[in-house]
N, C-alpha and C. Protein backbone atom coordinates (compact mmCIF):
# COMPACT_ATOMS: atom_id res chain seq x y z
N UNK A 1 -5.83 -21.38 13.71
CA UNK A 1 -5.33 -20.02 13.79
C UNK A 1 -4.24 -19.80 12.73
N UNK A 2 -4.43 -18.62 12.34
CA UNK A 2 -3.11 -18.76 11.10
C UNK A 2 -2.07 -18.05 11.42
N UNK A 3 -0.80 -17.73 11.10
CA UNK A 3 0.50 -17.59 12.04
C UNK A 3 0.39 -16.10 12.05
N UNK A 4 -0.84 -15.13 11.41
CA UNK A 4 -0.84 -13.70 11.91
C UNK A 4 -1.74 -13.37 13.02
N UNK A 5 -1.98 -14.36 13.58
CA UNK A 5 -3.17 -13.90 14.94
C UNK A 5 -2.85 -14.55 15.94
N UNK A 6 -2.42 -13.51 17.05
CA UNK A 6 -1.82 -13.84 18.26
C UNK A 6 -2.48 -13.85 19.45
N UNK A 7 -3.00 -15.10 20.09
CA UNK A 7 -3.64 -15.59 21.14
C UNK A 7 -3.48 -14.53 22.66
N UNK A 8 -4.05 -13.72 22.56
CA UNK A 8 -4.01 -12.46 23.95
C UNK A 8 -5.07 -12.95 24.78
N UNK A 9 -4.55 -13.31 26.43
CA UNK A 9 -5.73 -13.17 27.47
C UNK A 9 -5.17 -11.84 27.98
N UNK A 10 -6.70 -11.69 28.87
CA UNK A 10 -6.46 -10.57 29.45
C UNK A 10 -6.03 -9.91 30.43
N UNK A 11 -4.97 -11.47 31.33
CA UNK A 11 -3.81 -11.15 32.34
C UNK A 11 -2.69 -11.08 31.51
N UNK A 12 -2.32 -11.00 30.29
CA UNK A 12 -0.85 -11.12 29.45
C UNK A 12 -0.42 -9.55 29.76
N UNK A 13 0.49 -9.65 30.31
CA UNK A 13 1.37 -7.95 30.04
C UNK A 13 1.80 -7.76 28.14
N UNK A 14 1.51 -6.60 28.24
CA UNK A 14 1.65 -6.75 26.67
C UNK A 14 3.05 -5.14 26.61
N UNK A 15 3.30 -4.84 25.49
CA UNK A 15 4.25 -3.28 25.77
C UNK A 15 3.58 -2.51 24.50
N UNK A 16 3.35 -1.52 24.69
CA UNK A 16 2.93 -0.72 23.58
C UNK A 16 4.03 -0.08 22.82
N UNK A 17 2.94 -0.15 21.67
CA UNK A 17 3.56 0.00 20.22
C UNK A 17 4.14 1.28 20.07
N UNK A 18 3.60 2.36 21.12
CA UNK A 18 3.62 3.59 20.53
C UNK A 18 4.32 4.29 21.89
N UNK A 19 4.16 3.99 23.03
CA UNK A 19 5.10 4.88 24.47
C UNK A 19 5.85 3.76 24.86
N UNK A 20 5.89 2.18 24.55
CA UNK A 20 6.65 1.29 25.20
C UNK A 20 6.37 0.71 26.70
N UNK A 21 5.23 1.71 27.35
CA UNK A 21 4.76 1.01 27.89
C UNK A 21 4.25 -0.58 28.52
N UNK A 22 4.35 -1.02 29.49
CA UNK A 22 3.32 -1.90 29.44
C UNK A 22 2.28 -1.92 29.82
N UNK A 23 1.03 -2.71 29.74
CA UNK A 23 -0.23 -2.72 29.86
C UNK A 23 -0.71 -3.84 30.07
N UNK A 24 -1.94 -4.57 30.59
CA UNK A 24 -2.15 -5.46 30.59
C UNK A 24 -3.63 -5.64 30.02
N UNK A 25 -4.02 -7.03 29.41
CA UNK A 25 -5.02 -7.39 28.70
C UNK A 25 -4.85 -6.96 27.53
N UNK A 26 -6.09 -6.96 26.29
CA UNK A 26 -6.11 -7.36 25.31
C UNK A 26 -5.88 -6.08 24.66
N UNK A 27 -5.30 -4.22 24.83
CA UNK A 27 -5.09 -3.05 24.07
C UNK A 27 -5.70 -2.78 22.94
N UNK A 28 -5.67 -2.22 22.25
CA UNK A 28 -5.77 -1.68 21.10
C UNK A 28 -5.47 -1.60 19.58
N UNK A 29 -6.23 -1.67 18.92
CA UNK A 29 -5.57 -2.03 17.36
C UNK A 29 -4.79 -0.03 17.12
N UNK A 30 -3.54 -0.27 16.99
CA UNK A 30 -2.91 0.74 16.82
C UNK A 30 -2.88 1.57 15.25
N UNK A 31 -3.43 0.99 14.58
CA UNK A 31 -3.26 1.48 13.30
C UNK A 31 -4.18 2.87 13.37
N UNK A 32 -4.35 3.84 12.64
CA UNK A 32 -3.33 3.96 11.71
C UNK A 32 -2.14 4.79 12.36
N UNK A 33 -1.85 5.19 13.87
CA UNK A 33 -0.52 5.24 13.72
C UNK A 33 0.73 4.46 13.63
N UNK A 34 0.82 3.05 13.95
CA UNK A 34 1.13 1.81 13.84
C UNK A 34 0.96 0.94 13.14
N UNK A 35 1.35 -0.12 13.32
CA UNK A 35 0.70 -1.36 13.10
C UNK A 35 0.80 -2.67 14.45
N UNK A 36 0.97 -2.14 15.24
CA UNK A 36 1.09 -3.15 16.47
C UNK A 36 -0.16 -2.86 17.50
N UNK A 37 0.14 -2.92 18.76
CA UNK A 37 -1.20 -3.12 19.23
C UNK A 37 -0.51 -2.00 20.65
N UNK A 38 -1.86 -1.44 21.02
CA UNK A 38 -1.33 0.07 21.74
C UNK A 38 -1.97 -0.11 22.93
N UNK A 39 -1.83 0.60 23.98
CA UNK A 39 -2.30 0.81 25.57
C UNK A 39 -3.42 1.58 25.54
N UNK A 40 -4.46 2.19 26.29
CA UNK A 40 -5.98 2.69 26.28
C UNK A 40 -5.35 3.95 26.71
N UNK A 41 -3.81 4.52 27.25
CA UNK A 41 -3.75 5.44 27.29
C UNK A 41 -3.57 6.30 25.97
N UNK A 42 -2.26 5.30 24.96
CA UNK A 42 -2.47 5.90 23.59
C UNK A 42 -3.55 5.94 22.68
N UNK A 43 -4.50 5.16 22.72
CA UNK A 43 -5.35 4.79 22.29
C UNK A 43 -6.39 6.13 21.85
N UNK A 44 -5.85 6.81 22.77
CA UNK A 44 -6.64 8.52 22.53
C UNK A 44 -6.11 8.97 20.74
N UNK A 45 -4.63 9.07 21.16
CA UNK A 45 -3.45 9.67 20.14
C UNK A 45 -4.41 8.48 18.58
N UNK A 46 -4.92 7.43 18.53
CA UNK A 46 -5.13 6.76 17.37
C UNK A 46 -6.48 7.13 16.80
N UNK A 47 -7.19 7.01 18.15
CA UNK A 47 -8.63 7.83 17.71
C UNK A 47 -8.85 9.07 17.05
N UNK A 48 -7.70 9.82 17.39
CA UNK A 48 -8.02 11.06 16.78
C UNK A 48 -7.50 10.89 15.78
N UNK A 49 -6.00 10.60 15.06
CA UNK A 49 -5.86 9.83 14.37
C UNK A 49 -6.69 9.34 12.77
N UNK A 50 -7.80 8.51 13.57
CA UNK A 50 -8.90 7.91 12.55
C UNK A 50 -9.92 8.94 12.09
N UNK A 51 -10.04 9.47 13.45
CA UNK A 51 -11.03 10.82 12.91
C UNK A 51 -11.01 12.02 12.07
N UNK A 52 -9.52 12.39 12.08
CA UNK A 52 -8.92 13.16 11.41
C UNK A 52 -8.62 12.45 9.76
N UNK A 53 -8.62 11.53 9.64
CA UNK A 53 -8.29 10.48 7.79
C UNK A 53 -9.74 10.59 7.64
N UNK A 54 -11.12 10.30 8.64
CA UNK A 54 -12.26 10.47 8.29
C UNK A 54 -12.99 11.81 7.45
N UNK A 55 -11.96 12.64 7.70
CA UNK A 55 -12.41 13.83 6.70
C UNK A 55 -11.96 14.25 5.13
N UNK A 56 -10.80 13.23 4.87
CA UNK A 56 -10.35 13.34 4.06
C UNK A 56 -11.27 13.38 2.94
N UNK A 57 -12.31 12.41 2.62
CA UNK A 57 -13.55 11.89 1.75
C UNK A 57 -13.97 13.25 1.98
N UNK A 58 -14.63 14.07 2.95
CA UNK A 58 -15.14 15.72 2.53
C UNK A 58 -14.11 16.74 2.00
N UNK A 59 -13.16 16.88 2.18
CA UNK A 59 -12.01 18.05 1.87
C UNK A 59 -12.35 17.52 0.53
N UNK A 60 -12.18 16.17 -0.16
CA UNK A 60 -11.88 15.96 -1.53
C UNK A 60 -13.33 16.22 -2.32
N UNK A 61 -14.02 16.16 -1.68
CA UNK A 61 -15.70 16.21 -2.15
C UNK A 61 -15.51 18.16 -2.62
N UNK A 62 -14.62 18.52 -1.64
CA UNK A 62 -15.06 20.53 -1.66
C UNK A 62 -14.27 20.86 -2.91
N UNK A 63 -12.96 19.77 -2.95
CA UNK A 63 -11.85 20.25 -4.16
C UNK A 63 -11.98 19.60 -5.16
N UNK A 64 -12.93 19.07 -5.63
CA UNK A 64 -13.13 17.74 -6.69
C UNK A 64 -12.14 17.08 -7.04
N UNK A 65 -11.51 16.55 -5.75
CA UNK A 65 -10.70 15.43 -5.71
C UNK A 65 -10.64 14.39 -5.21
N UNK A 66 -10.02 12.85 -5.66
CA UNK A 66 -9.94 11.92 -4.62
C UNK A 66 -9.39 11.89 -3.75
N UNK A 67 -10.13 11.36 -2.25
CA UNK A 67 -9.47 11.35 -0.98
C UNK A 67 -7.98 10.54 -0.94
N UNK A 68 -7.73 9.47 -1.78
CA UNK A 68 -6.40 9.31 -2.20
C UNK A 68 -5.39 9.59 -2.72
N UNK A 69 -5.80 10.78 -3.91
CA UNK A 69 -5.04 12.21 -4.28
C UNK A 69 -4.36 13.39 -3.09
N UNK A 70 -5.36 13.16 -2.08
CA UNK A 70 -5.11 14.31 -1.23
C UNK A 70 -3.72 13.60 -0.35
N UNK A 71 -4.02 12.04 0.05
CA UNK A 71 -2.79 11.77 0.68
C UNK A 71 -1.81 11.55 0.20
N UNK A 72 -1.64 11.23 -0.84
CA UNK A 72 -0.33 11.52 -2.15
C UNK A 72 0.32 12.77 -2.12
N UNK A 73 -0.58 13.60 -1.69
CA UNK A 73 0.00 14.93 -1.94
C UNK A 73 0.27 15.57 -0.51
N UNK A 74 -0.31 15.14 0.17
CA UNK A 74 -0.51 15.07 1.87
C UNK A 74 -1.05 17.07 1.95
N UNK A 75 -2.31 17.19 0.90
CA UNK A 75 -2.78 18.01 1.26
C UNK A 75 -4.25 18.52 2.33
């Protein structure tokens, strides 16, 4: 194991990244609002989140721009 991957069962109380919560078992990859690991209640707040950066690649397709231009500019 290399010293960035942390051994989670799924009785471990864990606290979330994002309400401080705790939770138990193995949560959620929190990115991209985070970078820590989140509860299935926030887990909503990240999904949408991902879905919403998922459009970025079309907005830039309509403006003939790169989807990495647009977040530079956070248009």
């Amino acid at each position: 194991m290399s010293d960035l991957t942390v051994k989670v069962e799924p009785s471990d109380t864990l606290t979330c990244s994002i309400c401080d919560s705790e939770y138990t078992g193995w949560g959620n990859n929190a990115w991209p609002v985070n970078s820590g690991r989140c509860c299935d209640g926030c887990n909503g707040l990240v999904l949408l989140e991902r879905l919403s950066n998922m459009n970025l690649p079309i907005k830039a397709l309509k403006l003939g721009k790169t989807a990495s231009a647009l977040l530079k500019r956070g248009n």
